[in-house]
Protein backbone atom coordinates (compact mmCIF):
# COMPACT_ATOMS: atom_id res chain seq x y z
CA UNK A 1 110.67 18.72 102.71
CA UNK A 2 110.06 20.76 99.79
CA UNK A 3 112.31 23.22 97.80
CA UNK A 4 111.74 26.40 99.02
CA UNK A 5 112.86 30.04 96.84
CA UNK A 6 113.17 33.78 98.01
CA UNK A 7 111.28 35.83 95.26
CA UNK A 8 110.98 39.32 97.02
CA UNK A 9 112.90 41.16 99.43
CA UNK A 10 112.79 44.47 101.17
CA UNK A 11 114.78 46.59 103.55
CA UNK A 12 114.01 50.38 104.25
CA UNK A 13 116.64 52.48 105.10
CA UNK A 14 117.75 52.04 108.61
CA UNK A 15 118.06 55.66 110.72
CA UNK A 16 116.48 57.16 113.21
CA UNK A 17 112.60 57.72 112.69
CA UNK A 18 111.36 59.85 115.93
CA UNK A 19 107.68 60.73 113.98
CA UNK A 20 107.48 57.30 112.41
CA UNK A 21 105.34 54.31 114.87
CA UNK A 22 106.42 50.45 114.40
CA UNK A 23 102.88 50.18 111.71
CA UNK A 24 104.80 52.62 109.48
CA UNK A 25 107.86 50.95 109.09
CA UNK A 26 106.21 47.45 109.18
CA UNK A 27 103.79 49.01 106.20
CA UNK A 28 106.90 50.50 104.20
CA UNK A 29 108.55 47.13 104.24
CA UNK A 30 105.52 45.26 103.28
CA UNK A 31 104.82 47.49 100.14
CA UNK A 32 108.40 47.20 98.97
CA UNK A 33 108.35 43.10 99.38
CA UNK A 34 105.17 42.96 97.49
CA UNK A 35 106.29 44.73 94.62
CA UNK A 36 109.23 43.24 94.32
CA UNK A 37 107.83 40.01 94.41
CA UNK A 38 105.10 41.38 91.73
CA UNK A 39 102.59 40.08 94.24
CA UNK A 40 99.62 41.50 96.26
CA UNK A 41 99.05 41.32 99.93
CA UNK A 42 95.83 38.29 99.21
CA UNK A 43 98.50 36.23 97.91
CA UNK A 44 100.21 36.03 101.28
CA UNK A 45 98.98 32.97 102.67
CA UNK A 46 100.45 33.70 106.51
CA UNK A 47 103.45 35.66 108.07
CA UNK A 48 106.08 35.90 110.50
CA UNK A 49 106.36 39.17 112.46
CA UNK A 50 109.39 39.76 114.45
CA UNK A 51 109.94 42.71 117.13
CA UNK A 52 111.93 42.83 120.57
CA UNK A 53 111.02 46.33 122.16
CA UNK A 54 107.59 47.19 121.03
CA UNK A 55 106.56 45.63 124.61
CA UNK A 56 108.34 48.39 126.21
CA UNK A 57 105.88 50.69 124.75
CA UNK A 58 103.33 48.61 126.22
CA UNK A 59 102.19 46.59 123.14
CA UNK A 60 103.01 43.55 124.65
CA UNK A 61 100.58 40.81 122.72
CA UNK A 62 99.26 40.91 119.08
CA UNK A 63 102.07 42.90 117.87
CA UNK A 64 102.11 41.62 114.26
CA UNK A 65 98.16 41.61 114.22
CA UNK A 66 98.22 45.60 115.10
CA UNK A 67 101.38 46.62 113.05
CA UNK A 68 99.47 44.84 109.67
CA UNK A 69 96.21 45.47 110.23
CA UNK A 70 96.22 49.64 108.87
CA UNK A 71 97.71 47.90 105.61
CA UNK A 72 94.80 45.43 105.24
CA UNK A 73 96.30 42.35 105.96
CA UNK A 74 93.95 40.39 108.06
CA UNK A 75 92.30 36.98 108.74
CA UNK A 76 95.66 35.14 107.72
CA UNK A 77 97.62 33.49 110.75
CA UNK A 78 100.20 36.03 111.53
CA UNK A 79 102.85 34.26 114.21
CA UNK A 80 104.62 36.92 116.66
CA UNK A 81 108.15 35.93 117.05
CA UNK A 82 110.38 37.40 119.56
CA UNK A 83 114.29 35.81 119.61
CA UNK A 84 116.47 39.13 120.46
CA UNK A 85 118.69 39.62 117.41
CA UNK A 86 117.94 36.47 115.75
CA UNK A 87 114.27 37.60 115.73
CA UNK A 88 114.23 38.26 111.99
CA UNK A 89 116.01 35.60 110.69
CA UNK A 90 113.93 33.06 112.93
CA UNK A 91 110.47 34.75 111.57
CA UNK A 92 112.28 33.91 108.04
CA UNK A 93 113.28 30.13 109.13
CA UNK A 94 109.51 29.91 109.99
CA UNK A 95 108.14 30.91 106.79
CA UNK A 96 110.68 28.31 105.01
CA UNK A 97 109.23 25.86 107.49
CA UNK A 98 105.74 26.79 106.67
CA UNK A 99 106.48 26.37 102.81
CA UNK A 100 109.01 23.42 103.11
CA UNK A 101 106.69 21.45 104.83
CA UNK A 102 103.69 21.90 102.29
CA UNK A 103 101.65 23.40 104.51
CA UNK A 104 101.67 26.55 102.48
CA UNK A 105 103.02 27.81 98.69
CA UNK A 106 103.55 31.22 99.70
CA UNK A 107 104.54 33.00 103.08
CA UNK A 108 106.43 36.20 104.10
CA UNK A 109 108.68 37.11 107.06
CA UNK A 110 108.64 41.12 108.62
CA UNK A 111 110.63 42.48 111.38
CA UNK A 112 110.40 45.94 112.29
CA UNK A 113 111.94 47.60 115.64
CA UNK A 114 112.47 51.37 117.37
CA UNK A 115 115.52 51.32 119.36
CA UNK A 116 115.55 55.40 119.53
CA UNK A 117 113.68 56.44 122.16
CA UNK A 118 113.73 60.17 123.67
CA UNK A 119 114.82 58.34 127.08
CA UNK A 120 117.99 56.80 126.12
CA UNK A 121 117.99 54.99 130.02
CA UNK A 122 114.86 53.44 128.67
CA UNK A 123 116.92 52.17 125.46
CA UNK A 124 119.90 50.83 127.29
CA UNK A 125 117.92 49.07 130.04
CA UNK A 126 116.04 47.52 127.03
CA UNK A 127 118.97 45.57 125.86
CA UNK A 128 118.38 43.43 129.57
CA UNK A 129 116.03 41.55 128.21
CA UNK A 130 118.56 39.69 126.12
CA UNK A 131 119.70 37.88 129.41
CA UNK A 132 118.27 36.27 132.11
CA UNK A 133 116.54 38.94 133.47
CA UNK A 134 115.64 37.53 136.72
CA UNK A 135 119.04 36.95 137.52
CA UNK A 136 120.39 39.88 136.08
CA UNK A 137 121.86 41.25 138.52
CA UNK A 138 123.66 38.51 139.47
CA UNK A 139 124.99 38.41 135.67
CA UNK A 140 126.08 42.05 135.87
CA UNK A 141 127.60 42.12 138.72
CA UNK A 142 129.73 39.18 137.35
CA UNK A 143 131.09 41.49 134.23
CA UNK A 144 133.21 42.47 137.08
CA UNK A 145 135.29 38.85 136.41
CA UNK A 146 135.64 40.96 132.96
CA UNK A 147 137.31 43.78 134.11
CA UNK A 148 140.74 44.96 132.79
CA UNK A 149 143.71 42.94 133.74
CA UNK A 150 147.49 44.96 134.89
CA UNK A 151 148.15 43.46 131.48
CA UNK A 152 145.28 44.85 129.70
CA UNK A 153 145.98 48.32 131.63
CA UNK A 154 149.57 48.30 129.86
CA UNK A 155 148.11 47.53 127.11
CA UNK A 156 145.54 50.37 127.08
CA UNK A 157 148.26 52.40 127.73
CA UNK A 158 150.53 51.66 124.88
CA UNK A 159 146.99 52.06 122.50
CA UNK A 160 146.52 55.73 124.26
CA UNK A 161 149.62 56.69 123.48
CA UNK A 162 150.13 55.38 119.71
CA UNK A 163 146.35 56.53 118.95
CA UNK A 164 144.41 58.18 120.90
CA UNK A 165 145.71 61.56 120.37
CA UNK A 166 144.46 64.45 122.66
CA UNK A 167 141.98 66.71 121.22
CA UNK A 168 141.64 70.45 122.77
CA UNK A 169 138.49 69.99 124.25
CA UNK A 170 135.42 71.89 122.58
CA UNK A 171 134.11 74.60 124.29
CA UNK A 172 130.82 74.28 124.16
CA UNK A 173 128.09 77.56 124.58
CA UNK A 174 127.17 77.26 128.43
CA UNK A 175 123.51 76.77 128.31
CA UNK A 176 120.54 79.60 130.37
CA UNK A 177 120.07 78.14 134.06
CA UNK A 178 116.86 77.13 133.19
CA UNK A 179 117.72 75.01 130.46
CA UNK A 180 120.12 73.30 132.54
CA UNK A 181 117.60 72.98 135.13
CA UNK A 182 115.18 71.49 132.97
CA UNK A 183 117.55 68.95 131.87
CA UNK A 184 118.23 67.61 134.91
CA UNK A 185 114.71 67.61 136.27
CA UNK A 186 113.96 65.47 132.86
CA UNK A 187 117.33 63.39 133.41
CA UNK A 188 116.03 62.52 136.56
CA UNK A 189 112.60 61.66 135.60
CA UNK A 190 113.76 59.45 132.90
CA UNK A 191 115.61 57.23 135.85
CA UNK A 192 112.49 57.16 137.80
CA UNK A 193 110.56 55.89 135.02
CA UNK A 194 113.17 53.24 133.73
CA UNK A 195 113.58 52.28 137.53
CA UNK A 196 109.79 52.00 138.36
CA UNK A 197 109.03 50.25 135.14
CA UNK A 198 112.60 47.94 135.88
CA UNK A 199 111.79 47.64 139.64
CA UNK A 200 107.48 46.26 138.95
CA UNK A 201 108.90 43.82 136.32
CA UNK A 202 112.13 42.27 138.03
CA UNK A 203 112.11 43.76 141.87
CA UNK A 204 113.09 47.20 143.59
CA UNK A 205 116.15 45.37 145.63
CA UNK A 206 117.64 43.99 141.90
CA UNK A 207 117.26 47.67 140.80
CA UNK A 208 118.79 49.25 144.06
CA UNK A 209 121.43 46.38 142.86
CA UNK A 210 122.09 47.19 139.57
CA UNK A 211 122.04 51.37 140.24
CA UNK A 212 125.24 50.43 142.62
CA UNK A 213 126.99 49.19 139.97
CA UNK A 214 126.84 52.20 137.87
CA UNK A 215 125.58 53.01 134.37
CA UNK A 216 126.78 53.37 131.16
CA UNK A 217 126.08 54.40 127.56
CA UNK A 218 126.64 50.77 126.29
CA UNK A 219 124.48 48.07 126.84
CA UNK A 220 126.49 45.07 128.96
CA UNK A 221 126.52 43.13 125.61
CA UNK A 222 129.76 45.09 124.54
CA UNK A 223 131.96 44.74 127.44
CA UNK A 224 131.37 40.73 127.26
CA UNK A 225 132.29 41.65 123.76
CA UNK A 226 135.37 43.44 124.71
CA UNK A 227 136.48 40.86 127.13
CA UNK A 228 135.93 38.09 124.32
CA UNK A 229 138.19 40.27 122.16
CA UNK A 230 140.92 40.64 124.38
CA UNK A 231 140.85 36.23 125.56
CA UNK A 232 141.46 36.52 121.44
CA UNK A 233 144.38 38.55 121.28
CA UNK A 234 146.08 37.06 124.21
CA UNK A 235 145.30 33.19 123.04
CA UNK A 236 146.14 33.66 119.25
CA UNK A 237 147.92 37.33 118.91
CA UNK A 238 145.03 39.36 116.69
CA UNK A 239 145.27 42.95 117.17
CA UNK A 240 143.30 45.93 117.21
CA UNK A 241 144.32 47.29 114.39
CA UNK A 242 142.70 43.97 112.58
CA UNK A 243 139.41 44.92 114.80
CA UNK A 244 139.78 48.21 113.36
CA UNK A 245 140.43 46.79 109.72
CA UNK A 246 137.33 45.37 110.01
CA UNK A 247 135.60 48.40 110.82
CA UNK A 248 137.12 50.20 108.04
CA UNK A 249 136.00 47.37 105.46
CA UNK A 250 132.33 47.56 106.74
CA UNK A 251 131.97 51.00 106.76
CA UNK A 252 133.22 51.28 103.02
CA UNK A 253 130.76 48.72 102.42
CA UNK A 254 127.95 50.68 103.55
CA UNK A 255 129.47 53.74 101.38
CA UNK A 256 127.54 51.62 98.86
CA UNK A 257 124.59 50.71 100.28
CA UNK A 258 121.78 52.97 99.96
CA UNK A 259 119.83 51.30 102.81
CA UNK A 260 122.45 51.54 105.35
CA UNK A 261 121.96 53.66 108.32
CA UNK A 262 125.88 54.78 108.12
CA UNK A 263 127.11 55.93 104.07
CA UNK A 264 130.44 57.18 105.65
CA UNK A 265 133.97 56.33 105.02
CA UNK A 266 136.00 55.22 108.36
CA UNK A 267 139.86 55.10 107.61
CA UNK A 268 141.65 52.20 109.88
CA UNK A 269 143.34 55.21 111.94
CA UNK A 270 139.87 57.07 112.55
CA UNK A 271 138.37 53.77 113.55
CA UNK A 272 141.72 53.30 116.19
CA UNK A 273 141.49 57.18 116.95
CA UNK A 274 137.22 56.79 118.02
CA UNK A 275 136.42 57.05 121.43
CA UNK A 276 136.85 53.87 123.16
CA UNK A 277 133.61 51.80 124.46
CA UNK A 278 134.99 48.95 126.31
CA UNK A 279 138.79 48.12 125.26
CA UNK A 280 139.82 47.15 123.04
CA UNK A 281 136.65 48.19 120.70
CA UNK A 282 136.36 51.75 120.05
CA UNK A 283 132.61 53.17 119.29
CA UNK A 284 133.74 52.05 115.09
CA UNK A 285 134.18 48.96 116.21
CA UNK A 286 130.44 48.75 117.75
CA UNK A 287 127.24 49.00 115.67
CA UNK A 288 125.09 52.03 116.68
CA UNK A 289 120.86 51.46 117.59
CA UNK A 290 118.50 52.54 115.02
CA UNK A 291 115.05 52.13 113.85
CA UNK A 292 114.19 50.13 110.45
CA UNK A 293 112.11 47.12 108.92
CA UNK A 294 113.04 44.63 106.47
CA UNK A 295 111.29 41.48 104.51
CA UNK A 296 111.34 38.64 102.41
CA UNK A 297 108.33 36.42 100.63
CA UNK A 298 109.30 32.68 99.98
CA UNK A 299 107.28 30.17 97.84
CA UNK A 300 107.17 26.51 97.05
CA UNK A 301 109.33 25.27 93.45
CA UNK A 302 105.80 25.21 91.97
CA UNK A 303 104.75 28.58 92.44
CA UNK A 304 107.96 30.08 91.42
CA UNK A 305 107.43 27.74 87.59
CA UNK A 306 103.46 28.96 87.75
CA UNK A 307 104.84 32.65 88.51
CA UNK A 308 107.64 32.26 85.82
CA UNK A 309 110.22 33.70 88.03
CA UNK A 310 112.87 30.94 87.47
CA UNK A 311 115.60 33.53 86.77
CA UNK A 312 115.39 35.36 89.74
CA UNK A 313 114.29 32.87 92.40
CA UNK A 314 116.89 32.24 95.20
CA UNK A 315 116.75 28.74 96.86
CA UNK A 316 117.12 28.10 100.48
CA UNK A 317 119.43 25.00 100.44
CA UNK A 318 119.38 24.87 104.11
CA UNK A 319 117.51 27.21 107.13
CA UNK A 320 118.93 26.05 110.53
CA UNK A 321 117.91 27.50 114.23
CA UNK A 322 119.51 26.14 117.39
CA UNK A 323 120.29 27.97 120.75
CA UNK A 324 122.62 28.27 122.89
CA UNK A 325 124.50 25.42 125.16
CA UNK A 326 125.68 26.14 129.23
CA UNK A 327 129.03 25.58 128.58
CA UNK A 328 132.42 26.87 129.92
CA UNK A 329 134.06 30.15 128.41
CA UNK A 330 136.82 29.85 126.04
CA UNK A 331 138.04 28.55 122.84
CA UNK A 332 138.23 24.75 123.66
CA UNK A 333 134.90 23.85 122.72
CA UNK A 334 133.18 24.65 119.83
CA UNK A 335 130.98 27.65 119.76
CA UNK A 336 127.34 28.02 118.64
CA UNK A 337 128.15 29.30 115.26
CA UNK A 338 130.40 26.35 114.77
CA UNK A 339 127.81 23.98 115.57
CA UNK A 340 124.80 25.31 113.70
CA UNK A 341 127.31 25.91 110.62
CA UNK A 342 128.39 22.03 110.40
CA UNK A 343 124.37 21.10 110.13
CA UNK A 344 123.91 23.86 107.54
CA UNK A 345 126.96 22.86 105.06
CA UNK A 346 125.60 19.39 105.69
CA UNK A 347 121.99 19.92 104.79
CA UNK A 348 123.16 22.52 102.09
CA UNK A 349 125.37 19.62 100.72
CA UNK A 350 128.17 22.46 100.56
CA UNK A 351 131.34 23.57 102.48
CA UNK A 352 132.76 26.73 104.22
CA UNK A 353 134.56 26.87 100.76
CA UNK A 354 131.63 26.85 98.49
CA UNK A 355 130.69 30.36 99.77
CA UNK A 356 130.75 33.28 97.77
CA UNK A 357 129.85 35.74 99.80
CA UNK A 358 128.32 35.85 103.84
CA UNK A 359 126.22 38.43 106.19
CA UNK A 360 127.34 37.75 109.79
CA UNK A 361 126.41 38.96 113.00
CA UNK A 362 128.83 41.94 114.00
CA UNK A 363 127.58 43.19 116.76
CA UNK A 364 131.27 44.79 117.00
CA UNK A 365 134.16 43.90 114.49
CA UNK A 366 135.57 41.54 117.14
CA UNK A 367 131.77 39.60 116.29
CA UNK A 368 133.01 39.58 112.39
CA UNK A 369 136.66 37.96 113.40
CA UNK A 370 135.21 35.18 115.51
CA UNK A 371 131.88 34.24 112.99
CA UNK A 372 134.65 33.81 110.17
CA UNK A 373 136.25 31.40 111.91
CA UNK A 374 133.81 29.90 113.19
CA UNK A 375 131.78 29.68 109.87
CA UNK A 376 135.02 27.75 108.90
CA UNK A 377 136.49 30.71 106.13
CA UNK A 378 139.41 30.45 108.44
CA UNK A 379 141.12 28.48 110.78
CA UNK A 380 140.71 29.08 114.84
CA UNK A 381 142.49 32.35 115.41
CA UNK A 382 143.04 33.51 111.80
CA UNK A 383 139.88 35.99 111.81
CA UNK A 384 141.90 39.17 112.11
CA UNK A 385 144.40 38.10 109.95
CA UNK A 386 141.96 37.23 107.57
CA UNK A 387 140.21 40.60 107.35
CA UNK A 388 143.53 42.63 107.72
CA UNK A 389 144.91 40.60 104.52
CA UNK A 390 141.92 41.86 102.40
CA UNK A 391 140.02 38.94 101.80
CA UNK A 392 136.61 40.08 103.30
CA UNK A 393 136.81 43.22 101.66
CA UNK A 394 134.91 43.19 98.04
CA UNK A 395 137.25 42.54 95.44
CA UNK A 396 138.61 39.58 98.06
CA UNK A 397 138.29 36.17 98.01
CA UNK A 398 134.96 35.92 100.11
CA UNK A 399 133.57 39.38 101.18
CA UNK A 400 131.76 39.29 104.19
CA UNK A 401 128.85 41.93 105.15
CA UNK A 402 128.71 43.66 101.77
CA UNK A 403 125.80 45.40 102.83
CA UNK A 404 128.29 47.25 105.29
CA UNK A 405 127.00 44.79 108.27
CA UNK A 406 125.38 45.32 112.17
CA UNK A 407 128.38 47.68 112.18
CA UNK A 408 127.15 50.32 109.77
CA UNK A 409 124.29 49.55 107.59
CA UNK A 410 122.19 49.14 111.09
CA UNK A 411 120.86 47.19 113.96
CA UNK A 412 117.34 47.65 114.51
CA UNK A 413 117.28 44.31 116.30
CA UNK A 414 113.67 42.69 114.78
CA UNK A 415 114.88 43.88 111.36
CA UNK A 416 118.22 42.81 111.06
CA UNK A 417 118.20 39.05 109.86
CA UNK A 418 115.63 39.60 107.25
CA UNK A 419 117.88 42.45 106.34
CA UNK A 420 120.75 40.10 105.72
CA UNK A 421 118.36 38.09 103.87
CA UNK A 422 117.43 40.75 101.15
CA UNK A 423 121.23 41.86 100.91
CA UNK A 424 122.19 38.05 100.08
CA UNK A 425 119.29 37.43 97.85
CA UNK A 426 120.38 40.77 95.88
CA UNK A 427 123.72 39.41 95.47
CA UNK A 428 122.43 36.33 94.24
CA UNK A 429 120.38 37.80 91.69
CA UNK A 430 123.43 39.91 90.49
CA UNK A 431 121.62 43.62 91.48
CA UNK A 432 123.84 45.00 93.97
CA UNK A 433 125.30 47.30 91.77
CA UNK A 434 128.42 49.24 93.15
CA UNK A 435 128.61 46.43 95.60
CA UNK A 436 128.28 43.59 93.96
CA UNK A 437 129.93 39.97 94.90
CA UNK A 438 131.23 39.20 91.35
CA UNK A 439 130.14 35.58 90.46
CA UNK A 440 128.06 35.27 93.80
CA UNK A 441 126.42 31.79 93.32
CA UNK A 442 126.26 30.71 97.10
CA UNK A 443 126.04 32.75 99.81
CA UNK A 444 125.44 32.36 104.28
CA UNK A 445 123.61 34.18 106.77
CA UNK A 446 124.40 34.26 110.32
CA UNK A 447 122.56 36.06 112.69
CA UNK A 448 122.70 35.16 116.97
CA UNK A 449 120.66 36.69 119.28
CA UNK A 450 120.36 37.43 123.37
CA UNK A 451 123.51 36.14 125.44
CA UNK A 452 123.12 32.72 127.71
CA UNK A 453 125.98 32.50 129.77
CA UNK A 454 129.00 31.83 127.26
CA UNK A 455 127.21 32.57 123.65
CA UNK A 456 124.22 33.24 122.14
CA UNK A 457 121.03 32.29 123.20
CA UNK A 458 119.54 31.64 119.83
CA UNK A 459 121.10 31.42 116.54
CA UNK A 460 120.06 31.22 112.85
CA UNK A 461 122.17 29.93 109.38
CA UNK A 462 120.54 30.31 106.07
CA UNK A 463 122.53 29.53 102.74
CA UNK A 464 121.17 30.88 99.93
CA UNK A 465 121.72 29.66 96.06
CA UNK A 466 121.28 32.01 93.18
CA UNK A 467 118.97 31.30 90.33
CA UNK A 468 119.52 28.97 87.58
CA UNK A 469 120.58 30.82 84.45
């Protein structure tokens, strides 16, 4: 296999973008990776284009063929890739493949998504196709075996007390009868559509199923998240005020990143004092939806010489995919990220030590805590001690999502591995400005997708090196 080097990157600024369509972000990226490669679009030799939810606006097929077309790019192969989360960081292990195997000199990797949708049903309900949807019903109804403990209820208790102080409730202007009227009638017409679109793909009886069980303003990915958190705190004694340290840390991340979807600060108490999505992560803890695109171009050793862009190409030492194994759940046996990490520091000839700085997938903060350790920056159940002692913070001795992470710079799902990419390869290359990883000469992506019983259905680690100089 051949070297292979990242020599432009591009990430818009994740947000909410009701009047924009998937072609306009997927053309915004595009320009931005071309001119920071100092390429144009007839150099591309083929492309990766990763999406989850277009299909749910019916643009099932072709969906990298349509979004590229308006900008001229045609007559290439263009590969659709759809892998949940990991989308965009498989569409980027692709385009390594398609250079590391000779095949190709140059080739790019896009991922654009829309998560905000006027029908948030229609939003939430998308998030079931990261399961087995035929069966899920079955798999909801079995987040019941997740359910709060007597334990966990004293527990919640205790946090209500110390934290979540009572606010006077807002009064808010009563709205005209009409209004309210008109509300409903469209509240209830966005069920009907969710439930006849839900009902044609996967069965009316599953739906009738599923309604019984109640809704929600989380997708069920966060209360398997919350019930992972809590097995944590009982087996090794992390906290939630280490979940919320880790919110805190991301969120001042993103104070620095002008592509992140969140530039706030979020003090450890506000993060503690948010409103609680499934305990013990509060809605700080939890990365929001959001619409974005992001992008990298990667060429062979020989183009990057011919190009003369030695000082600012970024090799790939190792791109790894693997999915997910039926296994029990717990902490006994070693978890996907685990796995896939051991290959990576092998083919990267490197160790968990080497790393200057990472880009993991945090979901919630509780993800963060549990990809440390399992990336090997910390031993089995030191995760929350390890981000409440500083050292993930920048400044500390490895600083994990410096780009503010899942958590605040954004999650449009297709985007968000290729968005890890550009924030690793600007590290490398010393640009990151307020943010930057001082000394950053190696750095890991990690980036899981969809949930198969125990963990992640698919998973992706990159490691990145920074350019000889």
């Amino acid at each position: 296999m051949r070297d292979v080097y990242v020599i432009g990157v591009d990430t818009i600024k994740f947000g909410r973008y009701l009047d924009k369509s998937i072609k306009d972000l997927a053309a915004a990226t595009f320009a931005g990776c071309l001119k920071d490669a100092g390429l144009e679009k007839k150099d591309i030799e083929a492309l990766w284009f990763a999406n989850s939810g277009w299909g749910d606006a019916g643009q099932t097929c072709i969906r990298g063929q349509v979004a590229l077309r308006p900008v001229g790019l045609e007559k290439i192969p263009i590969t659709n890739v759809e892998n949940a989360c990991a989308g965009g960081s498989t569409a980027f292990h692709h385009a390594w493949m398609g250079v590391a195997s000779g095949l190709y000199d140059i080739t790019m990797a896009l991922g654009a998504e829309k998560l905000y949708n006027r029908n948030k049903m229609a939003t939430f309900a998308g998030f079931l196709g990261g399961i087995d949807i035929e069966n899920c019903a079955q798999i909801v109804k079995s987040l019941t075996g997740f359910q709060l403990t007597d334990e966990d209820r004293l527990m919640v208790a205790d946090f209500t007390a110390k934290y979540q102080k009572p606010k006077p409730a807002a009064k808010k202007p009563k709205k005209p009868v009409p209004e309210r009227v008109k509300g409903r009638i469209m509240e209830i017409r966005d069920q009907l559509v969710v439930g006849i679109r839900l009902g044609e793909a996967i069965g009316y009886d599953k739906v009738r199923e599923l309604a019984k069980m109640g809704g929600g303003d989380h997708s069920p990915f966060m209360d398997v998240y919350g019930f992972a958190a809590r097995q944590h705190m009982k087996r090794f004694g992390s906290t939630v005020e280490q979940l919320a340290a880790v919110a805190s840390k991301s969120h001042f991340h993103s104070t620095l990143n002008p592509n992140a979807q969140y530039r706030f600060p979020v003090s450890v108490e506000d993060a503690l004092a948010d409103r609680v999505v499934s305990w013990p992560l509060t809605r700080s803890m939890c990365a929001p939806i959001g619409d974005g695109a992001a992008s990298a171009i990667v060429c062979s050793s020989a183009m990057v010489k011919k190009l003369g862009y030695s000082g600012r190409a970024v090799r790939i030492k190792a791109s790894i995919l693997g999915s997910g194994a039926d296994r029990p759940f717990g902490f006994d046996e070693p978890e996907i990220g685990a796995r896939l990490s051991r290959i990576a520091y092998e083919r990267a000839g490197v160790g968990p030590s080497d790393i200057s700085c990472a880009e993991v997938h945090d979901a919630t903060a509780y993800g963060e805590i549990r990809q440390a350790e399992n990336l090997g920056f910390c031993a089995d159940g030191e995760g929350g001690r390890f981000a409440e002692s500083g050292a993930s913070r920048l400044g500390g001795r490895l600083p994990i999502n410096p780009s503010g992470g899942l958590l605040s710079r954004g999650h449009p799902v297709g985007a968000s591995g290729l968005a890890q990419v550009h924030e690793l390869t600007t590290q490398l290359r010393g640009t990151a400005g307020k943010r930057q990883v001082e000394g950053a000469r190696l750095a890991l992506a990690e980036n899981g997708g969809g949930a198969l019983g125990a963990e992640e259905a698919a998973m992706c680690i990159h490691i990145l090196e920074a350019p000889s100089r």
